[in-house]
N, C-alpha and C. Protein backbone atom coordinates (compact mmCIF):
# COMPACT_ATOMS: atom_id res chain seq x y z
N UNK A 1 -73.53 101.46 187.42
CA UNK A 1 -73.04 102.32 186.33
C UNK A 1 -71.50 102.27 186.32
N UNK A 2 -71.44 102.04 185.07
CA UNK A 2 -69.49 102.07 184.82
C UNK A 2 -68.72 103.01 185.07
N UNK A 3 -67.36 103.44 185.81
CA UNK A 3 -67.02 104.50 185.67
C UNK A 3 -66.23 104.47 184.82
N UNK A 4 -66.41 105.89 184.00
CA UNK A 4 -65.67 106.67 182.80
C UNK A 4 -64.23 106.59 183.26
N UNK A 5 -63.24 106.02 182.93
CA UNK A 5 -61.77 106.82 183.52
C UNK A 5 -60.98 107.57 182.12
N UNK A 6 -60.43 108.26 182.61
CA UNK A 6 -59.82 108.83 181.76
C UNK A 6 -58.53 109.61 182.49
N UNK A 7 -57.24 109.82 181.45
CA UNK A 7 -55.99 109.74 182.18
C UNK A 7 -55.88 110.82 182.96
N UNK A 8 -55.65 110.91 184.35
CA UNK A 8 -55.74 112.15 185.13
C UNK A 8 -54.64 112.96 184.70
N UNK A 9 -55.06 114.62 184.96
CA UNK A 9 -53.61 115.39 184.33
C UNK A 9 -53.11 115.82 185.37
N UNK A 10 -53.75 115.83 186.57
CA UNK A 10 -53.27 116.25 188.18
C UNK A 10 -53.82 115.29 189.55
N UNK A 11 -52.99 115.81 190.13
CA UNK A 11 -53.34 115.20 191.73
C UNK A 11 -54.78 115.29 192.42
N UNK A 12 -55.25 116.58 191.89
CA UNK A 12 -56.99 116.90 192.31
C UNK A 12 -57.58 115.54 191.47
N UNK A 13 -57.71 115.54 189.72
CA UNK A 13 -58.18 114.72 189.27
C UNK A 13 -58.23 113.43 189.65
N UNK A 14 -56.91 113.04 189.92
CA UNK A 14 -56.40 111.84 190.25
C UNK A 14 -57.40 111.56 191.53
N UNK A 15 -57.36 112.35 192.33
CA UNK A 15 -57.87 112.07 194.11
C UNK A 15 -59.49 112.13 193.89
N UNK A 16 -60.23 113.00 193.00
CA UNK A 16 -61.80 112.62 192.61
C UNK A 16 -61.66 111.45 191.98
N UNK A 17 -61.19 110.70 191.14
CA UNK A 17 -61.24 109.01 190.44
C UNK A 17 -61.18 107.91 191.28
N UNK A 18 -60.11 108.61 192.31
CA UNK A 18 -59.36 107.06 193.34
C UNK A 18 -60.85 107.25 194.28
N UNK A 19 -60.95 108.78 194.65
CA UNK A 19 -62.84 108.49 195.76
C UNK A 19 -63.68 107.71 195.04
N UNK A 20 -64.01 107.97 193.82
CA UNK A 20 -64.94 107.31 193.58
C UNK A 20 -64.87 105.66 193.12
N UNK A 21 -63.92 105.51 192.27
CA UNK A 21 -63.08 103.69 192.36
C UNK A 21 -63.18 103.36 194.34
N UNK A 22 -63.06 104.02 195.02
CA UNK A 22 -62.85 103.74 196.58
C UNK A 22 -64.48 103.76 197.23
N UNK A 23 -65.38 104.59 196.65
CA UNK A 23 -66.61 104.34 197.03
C UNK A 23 -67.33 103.14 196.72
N UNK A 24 -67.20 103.17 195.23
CA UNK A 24 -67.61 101.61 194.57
C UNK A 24 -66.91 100.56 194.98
N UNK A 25 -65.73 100.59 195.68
CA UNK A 25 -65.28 99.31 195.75
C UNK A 25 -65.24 99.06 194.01
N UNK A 26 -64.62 99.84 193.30
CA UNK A 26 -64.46 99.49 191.66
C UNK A 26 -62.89 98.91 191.48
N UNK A 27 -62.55 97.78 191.05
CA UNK A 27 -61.56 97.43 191.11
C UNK A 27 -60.97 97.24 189.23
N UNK A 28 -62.06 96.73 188.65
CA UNK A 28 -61.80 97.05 187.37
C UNK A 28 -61.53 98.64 186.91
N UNK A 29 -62.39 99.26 187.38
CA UNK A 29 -61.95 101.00 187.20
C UNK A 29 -60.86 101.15 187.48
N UNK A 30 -60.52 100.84 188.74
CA UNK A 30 -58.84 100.82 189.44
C UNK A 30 -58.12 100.32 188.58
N UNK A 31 -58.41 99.55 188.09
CA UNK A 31 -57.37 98.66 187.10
C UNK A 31 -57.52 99.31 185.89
N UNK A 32 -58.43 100.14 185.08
CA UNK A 32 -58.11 100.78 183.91
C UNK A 32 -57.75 102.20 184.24
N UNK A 33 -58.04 103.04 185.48
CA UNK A 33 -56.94 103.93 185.82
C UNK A 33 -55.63 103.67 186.15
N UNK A 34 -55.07 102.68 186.38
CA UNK A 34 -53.55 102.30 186.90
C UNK A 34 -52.80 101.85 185.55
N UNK A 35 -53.90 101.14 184.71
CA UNK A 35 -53.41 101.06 183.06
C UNK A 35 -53.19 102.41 182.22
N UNK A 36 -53.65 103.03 182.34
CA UNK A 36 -53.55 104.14 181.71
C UNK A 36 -52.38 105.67 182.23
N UNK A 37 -52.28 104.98 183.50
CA UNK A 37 -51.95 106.28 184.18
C UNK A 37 -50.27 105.60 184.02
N UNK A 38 -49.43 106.63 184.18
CA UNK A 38 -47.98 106.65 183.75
C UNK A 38 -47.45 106.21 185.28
N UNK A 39 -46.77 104.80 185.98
CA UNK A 39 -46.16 104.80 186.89
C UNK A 39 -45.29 105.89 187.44
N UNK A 40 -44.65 106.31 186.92
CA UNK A 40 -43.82 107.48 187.22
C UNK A 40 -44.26 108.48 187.68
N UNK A 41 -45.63 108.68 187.23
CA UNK A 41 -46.04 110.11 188.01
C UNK A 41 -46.92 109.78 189.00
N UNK A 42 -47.15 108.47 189.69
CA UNK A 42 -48.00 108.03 190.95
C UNK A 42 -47.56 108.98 192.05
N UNK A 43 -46.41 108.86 192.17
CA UNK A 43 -46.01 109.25 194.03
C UNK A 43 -46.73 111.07 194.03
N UNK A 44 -46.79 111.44 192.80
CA UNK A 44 -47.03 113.25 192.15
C UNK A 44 -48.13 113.37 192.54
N UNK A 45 -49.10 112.08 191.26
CA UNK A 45 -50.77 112.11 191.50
C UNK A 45 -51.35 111.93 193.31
N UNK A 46 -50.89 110.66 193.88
CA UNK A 46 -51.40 109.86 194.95
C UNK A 46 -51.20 111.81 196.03
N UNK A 47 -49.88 112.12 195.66
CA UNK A 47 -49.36 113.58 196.56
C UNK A 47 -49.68 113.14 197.69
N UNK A 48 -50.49 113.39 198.27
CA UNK A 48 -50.04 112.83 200.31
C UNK A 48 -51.19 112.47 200.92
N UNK A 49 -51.98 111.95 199.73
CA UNK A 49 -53.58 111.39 199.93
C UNK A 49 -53.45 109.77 199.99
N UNK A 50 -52.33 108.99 200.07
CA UNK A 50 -52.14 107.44 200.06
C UNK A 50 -52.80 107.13 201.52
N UNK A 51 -53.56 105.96 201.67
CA UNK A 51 -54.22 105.68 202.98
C UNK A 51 -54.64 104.28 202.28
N UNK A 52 -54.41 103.30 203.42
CA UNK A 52 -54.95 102.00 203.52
C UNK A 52 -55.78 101.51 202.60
N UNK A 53 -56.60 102.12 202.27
CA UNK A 53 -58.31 101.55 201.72
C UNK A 53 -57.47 101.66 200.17
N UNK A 54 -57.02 102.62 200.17
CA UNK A 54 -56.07 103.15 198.48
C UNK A 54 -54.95 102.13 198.25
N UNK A 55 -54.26 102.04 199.09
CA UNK A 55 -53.39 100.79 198.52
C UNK A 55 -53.61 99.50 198.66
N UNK A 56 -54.96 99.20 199.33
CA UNK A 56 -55.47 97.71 198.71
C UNK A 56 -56.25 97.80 198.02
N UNK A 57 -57.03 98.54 197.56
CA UNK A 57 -57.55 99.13 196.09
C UNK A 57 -56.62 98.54 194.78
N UNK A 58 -55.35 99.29 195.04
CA UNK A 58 -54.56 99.75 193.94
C UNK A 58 -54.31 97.58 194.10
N UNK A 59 -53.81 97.04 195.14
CA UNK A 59 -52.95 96.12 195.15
C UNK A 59 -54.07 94.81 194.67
N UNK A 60 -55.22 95.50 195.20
CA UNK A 60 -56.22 94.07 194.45
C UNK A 60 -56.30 94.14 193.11
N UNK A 61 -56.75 95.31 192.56
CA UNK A 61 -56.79 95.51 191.03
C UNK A 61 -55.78 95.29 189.99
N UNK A 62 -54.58 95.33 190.87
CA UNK A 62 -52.88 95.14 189.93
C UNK A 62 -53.05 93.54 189.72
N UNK A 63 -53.85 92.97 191.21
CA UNK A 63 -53.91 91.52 190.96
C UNK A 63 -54.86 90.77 190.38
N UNK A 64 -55.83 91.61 190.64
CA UNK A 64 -57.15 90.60 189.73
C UNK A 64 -57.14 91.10 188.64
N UNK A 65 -56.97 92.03 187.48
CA UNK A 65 -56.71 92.24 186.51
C UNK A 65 -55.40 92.80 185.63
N UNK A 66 -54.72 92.70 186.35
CA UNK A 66 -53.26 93.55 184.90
C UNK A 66 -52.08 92.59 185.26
N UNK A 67 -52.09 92.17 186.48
CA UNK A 67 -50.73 91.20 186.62
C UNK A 67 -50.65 89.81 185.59
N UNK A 68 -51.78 89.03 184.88
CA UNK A 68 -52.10 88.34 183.94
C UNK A 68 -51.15 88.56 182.61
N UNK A 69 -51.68 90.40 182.36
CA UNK A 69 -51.77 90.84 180.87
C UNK A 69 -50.31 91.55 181.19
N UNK A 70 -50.16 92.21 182.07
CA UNK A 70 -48.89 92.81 181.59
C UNK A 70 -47.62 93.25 183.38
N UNK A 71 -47.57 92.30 183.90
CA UNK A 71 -46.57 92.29 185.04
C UNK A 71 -45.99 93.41 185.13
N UNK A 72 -45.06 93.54 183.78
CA UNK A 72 -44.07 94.92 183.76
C UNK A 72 -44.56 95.96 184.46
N UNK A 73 -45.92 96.54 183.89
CA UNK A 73 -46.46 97.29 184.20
C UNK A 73 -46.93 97.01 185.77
N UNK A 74 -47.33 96.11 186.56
CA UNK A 74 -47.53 95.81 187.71
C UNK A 74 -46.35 96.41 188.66
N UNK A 75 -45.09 95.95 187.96
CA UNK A 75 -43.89 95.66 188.83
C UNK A 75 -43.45 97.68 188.99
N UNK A 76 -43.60 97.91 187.58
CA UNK A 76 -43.37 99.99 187.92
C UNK A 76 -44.10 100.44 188.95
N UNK A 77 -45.83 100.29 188.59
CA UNK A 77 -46.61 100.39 189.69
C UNK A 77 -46.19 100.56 191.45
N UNK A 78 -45.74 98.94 191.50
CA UNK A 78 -45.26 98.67 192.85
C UNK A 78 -44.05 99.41 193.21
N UNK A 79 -43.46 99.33 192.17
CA UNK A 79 -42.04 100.49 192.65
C UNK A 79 -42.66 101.68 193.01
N UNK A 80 -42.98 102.59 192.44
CA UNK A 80 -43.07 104.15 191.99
C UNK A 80 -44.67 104.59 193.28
N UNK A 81 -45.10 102.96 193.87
CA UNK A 81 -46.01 103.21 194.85
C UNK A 81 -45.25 103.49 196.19
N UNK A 82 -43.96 102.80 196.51
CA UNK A 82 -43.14 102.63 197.46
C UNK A 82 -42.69 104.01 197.54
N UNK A 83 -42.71 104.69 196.31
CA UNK A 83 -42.06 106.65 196.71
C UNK A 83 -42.82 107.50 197.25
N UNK A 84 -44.23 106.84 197.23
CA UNK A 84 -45.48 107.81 197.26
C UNK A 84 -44.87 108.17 198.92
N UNK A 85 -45.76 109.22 198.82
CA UNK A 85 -45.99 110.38 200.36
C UNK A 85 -46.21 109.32 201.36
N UNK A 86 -46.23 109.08 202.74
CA UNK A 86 -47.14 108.33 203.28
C UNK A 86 -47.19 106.53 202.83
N UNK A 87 -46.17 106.11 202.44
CA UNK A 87 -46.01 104.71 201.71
C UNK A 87 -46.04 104.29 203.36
N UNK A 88 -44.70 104.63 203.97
CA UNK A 88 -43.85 103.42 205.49
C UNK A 88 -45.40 103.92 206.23
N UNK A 89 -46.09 105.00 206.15
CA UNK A 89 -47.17 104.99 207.26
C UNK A 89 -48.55 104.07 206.92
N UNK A 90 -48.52 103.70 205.46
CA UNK A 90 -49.75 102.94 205.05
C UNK A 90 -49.13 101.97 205.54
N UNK A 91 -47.76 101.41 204.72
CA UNK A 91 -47.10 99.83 205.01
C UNK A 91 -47.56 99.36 206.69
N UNK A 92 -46.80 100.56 207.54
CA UNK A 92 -46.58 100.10 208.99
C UNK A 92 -48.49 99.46 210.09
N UNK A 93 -49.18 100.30 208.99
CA UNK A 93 -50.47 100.09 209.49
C UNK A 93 -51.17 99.22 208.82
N UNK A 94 -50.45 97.99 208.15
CA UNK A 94 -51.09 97.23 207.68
C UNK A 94 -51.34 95.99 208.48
N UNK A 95 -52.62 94.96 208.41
CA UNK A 95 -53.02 93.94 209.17
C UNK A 95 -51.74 92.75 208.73
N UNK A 96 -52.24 91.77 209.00
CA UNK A 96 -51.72 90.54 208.62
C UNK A 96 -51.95 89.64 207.40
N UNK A 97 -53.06 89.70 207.44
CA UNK A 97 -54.28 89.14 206.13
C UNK A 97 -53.82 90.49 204.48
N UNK A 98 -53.97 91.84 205.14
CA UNK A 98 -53.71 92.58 203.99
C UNK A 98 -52.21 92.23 203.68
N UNK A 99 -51.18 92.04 204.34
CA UNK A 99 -49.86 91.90 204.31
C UNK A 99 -49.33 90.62 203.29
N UNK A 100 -50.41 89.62 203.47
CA UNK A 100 -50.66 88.17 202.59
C UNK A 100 -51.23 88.92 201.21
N UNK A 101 -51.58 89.69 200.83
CA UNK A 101 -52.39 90.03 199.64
C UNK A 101 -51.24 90.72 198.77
N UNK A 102 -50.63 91.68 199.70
CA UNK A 102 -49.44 92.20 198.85
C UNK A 102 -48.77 91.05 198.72
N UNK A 103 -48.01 89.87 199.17
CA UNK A 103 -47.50 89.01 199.31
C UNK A 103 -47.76 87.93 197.70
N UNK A 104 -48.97 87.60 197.93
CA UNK A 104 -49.90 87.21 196.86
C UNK A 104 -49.34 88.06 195.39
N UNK A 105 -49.33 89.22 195.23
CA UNK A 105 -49.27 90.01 194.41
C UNK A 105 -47.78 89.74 194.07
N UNK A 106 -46.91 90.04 194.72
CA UNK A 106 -45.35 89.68 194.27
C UNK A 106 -45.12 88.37 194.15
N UNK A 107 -46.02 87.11 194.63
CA UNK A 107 -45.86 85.68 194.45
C UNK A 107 -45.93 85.43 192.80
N UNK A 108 -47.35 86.50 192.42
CA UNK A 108 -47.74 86.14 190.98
C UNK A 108 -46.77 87.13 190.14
N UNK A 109 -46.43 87.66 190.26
CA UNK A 109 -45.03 88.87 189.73
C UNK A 109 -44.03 87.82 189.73
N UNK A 110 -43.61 87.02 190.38
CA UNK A 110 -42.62 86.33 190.30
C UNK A 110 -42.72 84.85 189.25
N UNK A 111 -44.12 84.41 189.24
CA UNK A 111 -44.96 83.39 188.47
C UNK A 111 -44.32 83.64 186.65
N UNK A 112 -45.05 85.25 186.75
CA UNK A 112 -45.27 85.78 185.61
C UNK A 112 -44.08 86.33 185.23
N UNK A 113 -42.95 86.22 185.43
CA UNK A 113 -41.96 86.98 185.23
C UNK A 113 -41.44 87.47 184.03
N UNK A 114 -41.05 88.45 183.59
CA UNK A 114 -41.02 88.95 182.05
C UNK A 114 -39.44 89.80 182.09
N UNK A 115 -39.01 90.17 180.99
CA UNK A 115 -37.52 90.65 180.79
C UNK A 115 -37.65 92.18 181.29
N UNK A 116 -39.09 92.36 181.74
CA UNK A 116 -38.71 93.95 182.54
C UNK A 116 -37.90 94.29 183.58
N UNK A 117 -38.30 93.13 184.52
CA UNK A 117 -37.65 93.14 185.89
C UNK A 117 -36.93 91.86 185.73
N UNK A 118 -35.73 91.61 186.96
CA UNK A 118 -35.37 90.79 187.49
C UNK A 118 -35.81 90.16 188.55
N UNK A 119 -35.05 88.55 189.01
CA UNK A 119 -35.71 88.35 190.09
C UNK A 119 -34.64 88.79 191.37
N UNK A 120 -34.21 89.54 190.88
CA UNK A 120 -33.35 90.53 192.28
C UNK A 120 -34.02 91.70 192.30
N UNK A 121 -34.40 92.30 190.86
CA UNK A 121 -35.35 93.49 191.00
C UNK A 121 -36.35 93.27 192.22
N UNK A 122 -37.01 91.89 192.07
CA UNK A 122 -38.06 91.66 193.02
C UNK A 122 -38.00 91.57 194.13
N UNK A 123 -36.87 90.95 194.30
CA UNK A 123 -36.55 90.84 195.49
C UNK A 123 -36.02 92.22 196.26
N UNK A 124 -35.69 92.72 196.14
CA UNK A 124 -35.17 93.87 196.72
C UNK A 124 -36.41 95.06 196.57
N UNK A 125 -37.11 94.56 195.96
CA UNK A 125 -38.73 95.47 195.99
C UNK A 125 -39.81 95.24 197.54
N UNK A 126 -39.45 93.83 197.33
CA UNK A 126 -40.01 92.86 198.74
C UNK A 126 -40.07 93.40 199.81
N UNK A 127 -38.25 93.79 199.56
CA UNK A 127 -37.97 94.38 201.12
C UNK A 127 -38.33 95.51 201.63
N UNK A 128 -38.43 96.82 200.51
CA UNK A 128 -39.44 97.67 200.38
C UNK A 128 -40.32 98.02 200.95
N UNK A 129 -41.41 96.76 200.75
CA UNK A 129 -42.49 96.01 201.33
C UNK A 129 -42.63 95.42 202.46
N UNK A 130 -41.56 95.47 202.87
CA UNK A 130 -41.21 94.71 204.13
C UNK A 130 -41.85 93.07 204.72
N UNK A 131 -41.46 92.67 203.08
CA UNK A 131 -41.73 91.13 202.66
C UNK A 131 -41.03 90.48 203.07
């Protein structure tokens, strides 16, 4: 069964959508909640619920579906994820293999490059990332 998304107006909402996109392993859902949802208010929504399973969620879905159609939107994403609560404690606990995926993700950001960002924007996002 498909999940319904629709644009969260709070952090509760937000945190019932990401459980259930996180139960399914739904990555297209992920990807039409992250389309819809306003970069800017991530670090607000995510509030201090960011954990591992959530930001390779968020980082597969930016890649298997929206980095294609619209980068820009990828590249806010990745910024405005780096403010979230709990970002350096997800980053620092990441494997090696997951570390290649974010990697992957800014490789094709850089592929796809569009007049939103620069490639210093990116670069200095990287480091962020601790790319």
């Amino acid at each position: 069964e498909k999940l319904h998304i629709s644009e969260p107006s709070n952090a509760y909402d937000f945190g019932q959508i990401i459980n259930a996109v996180n139960i399914n392993k739904d990555k297209a859902a992920c990807a039409d909640l992250l389309t819809i949802t306003d970069p800017k208010k991530l670090p607000v929504l995510l509030s201090n619920k960011l954990e591992g399973e959530i930001f390779l969620i968020f980082i597969q879905s930016l890649e298997y579906y929206v980095v294609g159609k619209d980068p820009g939107l990828v590249y806010q994403h990745l910024f405005y994820l780096s403010k979230a609560e709990r970002f350096k404690v997800v980053l620092a606990l990441l494997s090696k293999n997951e570390k290649e995926q974010v990697q992957q993700l800014f490789d094709l950001l850089s592929e796809n490059q569009n007049n939103q960002y620069s490639s210093e924007d990116l670069e200095s996002l990287k480091k962020v990332y601790e790319l």
